[in-house]
PDB file of N, CA and C in Angstrom:
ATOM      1  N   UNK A   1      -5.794  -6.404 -17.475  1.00  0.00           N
ATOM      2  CA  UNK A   1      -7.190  -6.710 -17.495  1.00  0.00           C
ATOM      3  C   UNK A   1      -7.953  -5.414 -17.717  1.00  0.00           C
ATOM      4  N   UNK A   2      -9.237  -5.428 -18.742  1.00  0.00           N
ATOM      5  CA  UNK A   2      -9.343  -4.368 -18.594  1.00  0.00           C
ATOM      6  C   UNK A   2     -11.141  -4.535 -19.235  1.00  0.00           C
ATOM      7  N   UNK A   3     -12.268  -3.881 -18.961  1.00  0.00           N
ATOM      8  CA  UNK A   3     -13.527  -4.286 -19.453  1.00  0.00           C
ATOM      9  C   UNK A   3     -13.989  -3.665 -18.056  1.00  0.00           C
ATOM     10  N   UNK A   4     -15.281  -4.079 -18.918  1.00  0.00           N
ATOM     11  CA  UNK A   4     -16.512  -3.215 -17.393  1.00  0.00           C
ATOM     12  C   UNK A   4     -16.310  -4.001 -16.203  1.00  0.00           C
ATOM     13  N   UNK A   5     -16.538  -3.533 -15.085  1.00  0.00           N
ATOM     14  CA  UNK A   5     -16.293  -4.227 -13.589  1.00  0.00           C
ATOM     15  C   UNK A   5     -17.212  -3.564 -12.925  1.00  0.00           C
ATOM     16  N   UNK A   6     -18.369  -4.282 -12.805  1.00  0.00           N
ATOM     17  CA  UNK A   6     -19.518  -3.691 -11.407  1.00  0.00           C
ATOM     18  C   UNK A   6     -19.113  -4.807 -10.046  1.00  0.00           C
ATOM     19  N   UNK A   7     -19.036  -2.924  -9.474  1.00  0.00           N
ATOM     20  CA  UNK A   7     -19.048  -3.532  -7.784  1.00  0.00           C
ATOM     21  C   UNK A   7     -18.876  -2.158  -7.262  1.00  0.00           C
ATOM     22  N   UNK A   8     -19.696  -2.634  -6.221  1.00  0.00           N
ATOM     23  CA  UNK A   8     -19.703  -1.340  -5.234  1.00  0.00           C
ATOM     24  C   UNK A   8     -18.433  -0.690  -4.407  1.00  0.00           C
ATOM     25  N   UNK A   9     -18.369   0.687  -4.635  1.00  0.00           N
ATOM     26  CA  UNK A   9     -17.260   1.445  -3.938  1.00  0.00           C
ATOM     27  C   UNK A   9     -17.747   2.430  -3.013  1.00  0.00           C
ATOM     28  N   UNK A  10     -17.145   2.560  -1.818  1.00  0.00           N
ATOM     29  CA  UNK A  10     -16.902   3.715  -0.775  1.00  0.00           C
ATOM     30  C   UNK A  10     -16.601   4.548  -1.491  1.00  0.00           C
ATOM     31  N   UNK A  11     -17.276   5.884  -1.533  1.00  0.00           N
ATOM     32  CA  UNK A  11     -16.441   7.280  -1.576  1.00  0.00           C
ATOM     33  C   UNK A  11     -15.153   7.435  -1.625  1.00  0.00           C
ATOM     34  N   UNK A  12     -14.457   6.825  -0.785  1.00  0.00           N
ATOM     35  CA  UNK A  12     -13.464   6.882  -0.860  1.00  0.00           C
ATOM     36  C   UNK A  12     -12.297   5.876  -1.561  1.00  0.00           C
ATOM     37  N   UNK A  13     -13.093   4.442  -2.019  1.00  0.00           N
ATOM     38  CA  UNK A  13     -12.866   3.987  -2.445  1.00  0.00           C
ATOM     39  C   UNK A  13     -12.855   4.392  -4.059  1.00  0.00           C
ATOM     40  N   UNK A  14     -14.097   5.085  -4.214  1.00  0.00           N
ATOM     41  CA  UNK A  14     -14.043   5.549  -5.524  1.00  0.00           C
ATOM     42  C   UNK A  14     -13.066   7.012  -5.734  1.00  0.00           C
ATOM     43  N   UNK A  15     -12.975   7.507  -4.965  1.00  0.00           N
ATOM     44  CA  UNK A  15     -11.993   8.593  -5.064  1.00  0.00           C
ATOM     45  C   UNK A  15     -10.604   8.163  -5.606  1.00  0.00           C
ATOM     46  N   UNK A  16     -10.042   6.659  -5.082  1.00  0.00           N
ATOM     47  CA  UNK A  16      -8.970   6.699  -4.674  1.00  0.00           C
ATOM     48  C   UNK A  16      -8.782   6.453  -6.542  1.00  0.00           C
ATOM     49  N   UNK A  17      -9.736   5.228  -7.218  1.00  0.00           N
ATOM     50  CA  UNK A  17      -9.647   5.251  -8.138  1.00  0.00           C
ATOM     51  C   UNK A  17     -10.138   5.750  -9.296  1.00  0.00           C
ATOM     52  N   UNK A  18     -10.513   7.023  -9.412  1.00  0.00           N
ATOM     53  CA  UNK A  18     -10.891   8.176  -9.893  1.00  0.00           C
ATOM     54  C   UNK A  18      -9.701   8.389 -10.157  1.00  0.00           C
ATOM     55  N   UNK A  19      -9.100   9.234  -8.921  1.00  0.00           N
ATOM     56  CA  UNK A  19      -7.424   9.954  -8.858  1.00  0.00           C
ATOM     57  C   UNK A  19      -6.501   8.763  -9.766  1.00  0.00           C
ATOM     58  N   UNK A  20      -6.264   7.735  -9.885  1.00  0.00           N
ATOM     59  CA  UNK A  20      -5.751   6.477 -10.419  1.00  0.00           C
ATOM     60  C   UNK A  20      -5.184   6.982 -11.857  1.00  0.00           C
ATOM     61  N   UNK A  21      -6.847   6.548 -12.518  1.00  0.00           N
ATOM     62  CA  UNK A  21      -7.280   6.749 -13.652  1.00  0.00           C
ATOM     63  C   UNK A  21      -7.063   8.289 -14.180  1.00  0.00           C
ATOM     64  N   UNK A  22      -6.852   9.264 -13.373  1.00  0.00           N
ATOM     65  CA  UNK A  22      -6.642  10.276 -14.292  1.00  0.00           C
ATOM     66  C   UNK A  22      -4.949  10.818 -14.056  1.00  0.00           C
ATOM     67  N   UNK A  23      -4.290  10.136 -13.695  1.00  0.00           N
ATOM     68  CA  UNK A  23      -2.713  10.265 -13.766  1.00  0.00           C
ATOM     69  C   UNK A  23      -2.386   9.417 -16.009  1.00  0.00           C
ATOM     70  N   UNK A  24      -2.097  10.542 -15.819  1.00  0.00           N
ATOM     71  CA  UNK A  24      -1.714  10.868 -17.357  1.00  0.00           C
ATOM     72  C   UNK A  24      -0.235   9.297 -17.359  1.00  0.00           C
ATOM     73  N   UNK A  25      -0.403   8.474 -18.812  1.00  0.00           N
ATOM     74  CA  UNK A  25       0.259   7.272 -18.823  1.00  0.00           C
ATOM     75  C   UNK A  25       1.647   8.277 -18.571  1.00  0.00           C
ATOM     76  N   UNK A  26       2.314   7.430 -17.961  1.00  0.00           N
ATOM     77  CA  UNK A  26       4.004   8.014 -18.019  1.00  0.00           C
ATOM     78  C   UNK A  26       4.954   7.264 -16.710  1.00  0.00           C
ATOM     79  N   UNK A  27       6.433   7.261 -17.090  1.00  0.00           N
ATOM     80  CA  UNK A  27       6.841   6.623 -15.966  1.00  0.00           C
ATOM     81  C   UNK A  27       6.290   6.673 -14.694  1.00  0.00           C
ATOM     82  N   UNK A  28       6.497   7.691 -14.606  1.00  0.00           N
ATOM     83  CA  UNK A  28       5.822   8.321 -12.587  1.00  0.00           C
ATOM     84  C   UNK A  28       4.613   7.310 -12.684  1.00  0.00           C
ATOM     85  N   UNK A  29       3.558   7.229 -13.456  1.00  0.00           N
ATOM     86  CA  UNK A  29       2.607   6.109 -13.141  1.00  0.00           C
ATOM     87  C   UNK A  29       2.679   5.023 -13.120  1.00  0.00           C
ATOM     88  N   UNK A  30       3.798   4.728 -13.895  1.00  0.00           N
ATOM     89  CA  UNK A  30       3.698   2.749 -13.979  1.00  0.00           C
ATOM     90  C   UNK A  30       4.760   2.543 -12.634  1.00  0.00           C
ATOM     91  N   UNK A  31       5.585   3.939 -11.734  1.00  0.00           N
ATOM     92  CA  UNK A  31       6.055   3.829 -10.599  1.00  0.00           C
ATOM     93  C   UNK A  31       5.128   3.389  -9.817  1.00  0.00           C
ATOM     94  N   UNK A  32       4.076   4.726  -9.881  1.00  0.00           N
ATOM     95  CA  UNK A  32       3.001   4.590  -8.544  1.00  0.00           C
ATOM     96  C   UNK A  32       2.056   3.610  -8.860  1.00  0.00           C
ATOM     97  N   UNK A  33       1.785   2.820  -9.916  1.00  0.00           N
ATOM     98  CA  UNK A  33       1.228   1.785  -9.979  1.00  0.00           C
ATOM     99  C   UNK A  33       1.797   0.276  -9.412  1.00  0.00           C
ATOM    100  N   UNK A  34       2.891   0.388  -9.045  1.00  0.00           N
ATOM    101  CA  UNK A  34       3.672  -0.615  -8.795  1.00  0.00           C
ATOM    102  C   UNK A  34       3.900  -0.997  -7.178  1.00  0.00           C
ATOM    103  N   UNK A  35       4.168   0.778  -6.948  1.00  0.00           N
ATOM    104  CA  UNK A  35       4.757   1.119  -5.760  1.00  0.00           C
ATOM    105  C   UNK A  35       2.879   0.501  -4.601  1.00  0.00           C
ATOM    106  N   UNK A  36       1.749   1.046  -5.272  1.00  0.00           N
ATOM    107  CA  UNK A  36       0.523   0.808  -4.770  1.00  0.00           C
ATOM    108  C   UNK A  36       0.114  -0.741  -5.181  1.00  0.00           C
ATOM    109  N   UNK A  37       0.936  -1.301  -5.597  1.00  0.00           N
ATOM    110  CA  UNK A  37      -0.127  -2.853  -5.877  1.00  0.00           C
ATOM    111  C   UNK A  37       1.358  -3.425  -4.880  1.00  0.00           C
ATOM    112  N   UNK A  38       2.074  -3.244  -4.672  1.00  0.00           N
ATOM    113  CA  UNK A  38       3.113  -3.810  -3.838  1.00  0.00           C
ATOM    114  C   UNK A  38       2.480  -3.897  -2.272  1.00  0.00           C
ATOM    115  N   UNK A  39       2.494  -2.179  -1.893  1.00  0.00           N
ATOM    116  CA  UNK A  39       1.716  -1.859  -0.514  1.00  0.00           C
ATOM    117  C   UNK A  39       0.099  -2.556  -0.340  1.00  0.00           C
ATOM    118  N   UNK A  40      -0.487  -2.873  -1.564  1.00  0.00           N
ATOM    119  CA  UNK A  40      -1.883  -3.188  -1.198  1.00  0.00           C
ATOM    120  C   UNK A  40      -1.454  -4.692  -0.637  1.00  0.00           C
ATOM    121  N   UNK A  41      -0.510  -5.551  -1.604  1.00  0.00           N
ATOM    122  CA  UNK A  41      -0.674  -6.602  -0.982  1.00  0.00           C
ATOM    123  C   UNK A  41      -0.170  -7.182  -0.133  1.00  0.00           C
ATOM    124  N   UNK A  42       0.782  -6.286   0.750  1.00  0.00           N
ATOM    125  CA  UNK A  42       1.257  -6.486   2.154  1.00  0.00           C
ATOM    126  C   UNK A  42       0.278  -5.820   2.906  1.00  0.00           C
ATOM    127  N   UNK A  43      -0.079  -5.352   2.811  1.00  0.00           N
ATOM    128  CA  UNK A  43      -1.723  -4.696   3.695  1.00  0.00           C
ATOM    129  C   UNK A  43      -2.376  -5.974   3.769  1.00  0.00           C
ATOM    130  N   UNK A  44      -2.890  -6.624   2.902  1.00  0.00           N
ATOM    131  CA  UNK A  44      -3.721  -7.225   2.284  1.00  0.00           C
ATOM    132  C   UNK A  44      -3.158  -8.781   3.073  1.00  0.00           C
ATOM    133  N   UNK A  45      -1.637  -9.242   3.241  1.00  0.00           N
ATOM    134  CA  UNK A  45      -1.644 -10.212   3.684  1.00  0.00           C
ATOM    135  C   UNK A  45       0.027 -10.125   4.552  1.00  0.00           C
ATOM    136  N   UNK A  46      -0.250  -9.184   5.409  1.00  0.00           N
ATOM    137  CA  UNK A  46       1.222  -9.090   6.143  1.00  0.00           C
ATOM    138  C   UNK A  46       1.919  -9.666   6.773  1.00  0.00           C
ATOM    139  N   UNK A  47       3.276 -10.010   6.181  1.00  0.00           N
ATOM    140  CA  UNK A  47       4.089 -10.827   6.542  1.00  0.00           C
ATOM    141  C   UNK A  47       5.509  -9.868   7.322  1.00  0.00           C
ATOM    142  N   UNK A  48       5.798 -10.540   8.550  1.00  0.00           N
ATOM    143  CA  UNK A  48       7.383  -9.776   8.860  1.00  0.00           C
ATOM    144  C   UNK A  48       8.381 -10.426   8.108  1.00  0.00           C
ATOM    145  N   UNK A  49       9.291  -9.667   8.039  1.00  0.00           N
ATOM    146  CA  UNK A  49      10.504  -9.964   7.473  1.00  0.00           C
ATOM    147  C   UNK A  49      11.446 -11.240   8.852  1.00  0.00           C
ATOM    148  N   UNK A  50      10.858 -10.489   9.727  1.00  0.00           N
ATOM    149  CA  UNK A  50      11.514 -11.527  10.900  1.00  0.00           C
ATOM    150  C   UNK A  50      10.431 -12.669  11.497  1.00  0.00           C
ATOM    151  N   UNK A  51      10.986 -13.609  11.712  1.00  0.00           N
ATOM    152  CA  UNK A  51      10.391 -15.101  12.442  1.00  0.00           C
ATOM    153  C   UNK A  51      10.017 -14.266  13.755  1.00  0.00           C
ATOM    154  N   UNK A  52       9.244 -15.484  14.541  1.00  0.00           N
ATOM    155  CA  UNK A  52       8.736 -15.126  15.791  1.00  0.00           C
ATOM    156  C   UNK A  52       9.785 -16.306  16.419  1.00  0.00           C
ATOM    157  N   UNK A  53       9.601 -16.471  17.792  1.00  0.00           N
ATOM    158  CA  UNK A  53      10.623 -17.226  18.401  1.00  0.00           C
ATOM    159  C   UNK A  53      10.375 -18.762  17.762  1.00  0.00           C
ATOM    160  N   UNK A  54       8.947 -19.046  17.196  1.00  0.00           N
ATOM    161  CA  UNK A  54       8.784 -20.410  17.390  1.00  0.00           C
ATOM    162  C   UNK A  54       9.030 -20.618  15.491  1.00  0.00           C
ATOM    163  N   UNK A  55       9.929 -19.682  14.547  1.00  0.00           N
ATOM    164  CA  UNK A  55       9.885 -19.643  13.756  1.00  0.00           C
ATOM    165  C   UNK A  55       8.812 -19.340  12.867  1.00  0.00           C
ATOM    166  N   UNK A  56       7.539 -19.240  12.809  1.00  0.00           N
ATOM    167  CA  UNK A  56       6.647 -18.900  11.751  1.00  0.00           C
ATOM    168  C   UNK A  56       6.751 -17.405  12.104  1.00  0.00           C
ATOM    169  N   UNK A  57       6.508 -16.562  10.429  1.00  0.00           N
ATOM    170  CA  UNK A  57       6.477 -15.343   9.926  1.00  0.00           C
ATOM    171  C   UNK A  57       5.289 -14.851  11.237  1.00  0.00           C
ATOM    172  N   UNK A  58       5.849 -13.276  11.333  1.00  0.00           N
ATOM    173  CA  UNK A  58       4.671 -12.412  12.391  1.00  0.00           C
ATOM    174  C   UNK A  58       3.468 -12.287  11.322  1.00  0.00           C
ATOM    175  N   UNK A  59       2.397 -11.874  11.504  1.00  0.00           N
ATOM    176  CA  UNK A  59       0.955 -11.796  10.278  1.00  0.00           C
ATOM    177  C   UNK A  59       0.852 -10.241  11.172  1.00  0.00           C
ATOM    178  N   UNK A  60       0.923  -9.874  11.980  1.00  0.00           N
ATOM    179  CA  UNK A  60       0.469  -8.578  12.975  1.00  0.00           C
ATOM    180  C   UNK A  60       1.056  -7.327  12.921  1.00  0.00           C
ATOM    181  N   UNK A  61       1.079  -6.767  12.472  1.00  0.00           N
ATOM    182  CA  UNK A  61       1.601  -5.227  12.098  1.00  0.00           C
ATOM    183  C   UNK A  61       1.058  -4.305  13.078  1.00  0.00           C
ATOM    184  N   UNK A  62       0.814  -4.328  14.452  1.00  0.00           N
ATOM    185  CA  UNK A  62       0.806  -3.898  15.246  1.00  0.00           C
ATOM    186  C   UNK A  62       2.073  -4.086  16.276  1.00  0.00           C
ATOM    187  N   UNK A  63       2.823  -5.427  15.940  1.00  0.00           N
ATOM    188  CA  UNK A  63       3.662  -5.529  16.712  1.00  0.00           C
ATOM    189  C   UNK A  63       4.390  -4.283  16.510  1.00  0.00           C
ATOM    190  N   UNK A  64       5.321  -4.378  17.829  1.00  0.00           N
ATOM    191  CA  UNK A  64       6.529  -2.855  18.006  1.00  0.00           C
ATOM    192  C   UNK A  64       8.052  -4.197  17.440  1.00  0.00           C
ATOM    193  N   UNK A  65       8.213  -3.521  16.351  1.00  0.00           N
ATOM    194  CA  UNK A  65       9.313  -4.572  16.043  1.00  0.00           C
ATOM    195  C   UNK A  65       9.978  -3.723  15.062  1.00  0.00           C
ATOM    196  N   UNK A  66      11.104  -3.844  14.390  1.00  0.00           N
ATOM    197  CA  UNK A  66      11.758  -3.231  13.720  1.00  0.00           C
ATOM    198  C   UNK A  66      11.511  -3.187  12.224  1.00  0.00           C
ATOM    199  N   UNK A  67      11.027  -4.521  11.965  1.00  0.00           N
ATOM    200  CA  UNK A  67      10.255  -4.880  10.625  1.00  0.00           C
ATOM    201  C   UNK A  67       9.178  -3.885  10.286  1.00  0.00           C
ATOM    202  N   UNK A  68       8.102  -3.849  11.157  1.00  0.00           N
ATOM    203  CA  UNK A  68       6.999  -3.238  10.532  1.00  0.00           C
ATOM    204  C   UNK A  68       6.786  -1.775  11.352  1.00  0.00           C
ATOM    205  N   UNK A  69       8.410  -1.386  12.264  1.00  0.00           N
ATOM    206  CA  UNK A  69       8.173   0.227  12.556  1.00  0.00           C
ATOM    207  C   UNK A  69       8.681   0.763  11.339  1.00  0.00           C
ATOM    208  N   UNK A  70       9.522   0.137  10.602  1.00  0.00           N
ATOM    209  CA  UNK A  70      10.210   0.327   8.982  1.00  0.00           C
ATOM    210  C   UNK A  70       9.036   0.331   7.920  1.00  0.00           C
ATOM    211  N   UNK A  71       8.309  -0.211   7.891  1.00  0.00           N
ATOM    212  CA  UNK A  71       7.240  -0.470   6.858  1.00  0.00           C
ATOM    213  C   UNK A  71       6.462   0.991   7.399  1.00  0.00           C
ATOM    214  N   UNK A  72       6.248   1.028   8.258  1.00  0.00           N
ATOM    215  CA  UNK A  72       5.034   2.043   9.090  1.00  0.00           C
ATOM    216  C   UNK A  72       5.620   3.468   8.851  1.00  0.00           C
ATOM    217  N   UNK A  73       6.974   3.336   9.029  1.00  0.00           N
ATOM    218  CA  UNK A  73       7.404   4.856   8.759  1.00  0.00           C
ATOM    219  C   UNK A  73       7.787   5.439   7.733  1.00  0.00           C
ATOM    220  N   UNK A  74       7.503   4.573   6.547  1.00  0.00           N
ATOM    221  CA  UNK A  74       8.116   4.911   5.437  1.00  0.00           C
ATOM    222  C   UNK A  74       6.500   5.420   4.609  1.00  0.00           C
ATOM    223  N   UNK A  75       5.771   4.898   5.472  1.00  0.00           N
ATOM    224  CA  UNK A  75       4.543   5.112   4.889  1.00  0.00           C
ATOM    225  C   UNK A  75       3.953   6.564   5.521  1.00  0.00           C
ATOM    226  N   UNK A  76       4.513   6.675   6.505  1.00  0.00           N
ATOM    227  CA  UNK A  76       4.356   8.226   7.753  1.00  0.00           C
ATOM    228  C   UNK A  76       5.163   9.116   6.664  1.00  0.00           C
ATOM    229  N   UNK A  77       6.445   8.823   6.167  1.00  0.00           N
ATOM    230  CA  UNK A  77       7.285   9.921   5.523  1.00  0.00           C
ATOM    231  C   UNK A  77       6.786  10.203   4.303  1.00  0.00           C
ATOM    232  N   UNK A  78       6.554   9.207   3.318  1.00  0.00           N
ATOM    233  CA  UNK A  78       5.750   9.677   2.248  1.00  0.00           C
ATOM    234  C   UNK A  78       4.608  10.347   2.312  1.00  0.00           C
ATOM    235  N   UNK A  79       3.460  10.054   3.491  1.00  0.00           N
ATOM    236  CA  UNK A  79       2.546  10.717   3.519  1.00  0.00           C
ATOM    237  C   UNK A  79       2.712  12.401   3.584  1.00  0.00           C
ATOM    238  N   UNK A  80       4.035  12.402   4.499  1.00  0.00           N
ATOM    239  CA  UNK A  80       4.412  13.782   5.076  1.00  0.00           C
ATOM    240  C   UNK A  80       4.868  14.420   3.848  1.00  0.00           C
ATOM    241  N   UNK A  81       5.570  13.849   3.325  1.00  0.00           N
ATOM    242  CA  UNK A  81       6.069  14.409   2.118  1.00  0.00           C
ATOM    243  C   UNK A  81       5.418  14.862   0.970  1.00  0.00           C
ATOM    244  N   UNK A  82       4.163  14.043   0.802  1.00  0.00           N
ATOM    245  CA  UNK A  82       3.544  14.532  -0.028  1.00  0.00           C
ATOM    246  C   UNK A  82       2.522  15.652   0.158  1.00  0.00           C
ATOM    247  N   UNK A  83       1.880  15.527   1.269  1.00  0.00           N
ATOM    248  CA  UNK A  83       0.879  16.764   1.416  1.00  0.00           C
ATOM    249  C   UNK A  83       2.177  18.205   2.141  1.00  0.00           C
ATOM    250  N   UNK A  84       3.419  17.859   2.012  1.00  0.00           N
ATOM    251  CA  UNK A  84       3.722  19.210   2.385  1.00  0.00           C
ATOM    252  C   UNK A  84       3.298  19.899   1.327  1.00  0.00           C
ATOM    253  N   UNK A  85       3.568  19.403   0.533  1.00  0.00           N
ATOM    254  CA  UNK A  85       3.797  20.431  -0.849  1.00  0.00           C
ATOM    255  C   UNK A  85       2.424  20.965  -1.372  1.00  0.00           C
TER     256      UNK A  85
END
């Protein structure tokens, strides 16, 4: 999709896609384009990998569970990883 789109952005919202848009076309981008529309939409509508006792999916990513301390830390390590450098 691609054409004019008005709507209002946060600073930081507009930052994020500023930075987006100026990653030069190339694998590494259609990675991190993938890798970020994956994470937005488990943000966006989070599901556990594990049932709750009464069988329906957890929605809460606050729980302490193994599912989403895995999701949570992978997102802690990349972060770490990237601003070391």
């Amino acid at each position: 999709m691609s054409g004019p789109v008005q709507v209002t952005l946060t600073p930081q919202e507009w930052e994020l896609v500023s930075s987006l848009r100026n990653i030069p076309a190339s694998p590494l981008k259609e990675r991190i384009d993938a890798l970020l529309g994956d994470l937005l939409r488990f943000a966006a509508d989070p599901k556990c990998f594990e049932s709750q006792a009464d069988g329906v999916p957890c929605t809460n990513t606050t729980a302490d569970c193994d599912s989403c301390r895995r999701v949570t830390d992978v997102i802690d390590l990349l972060r770490r990883r990237v601003t070391a450098g």
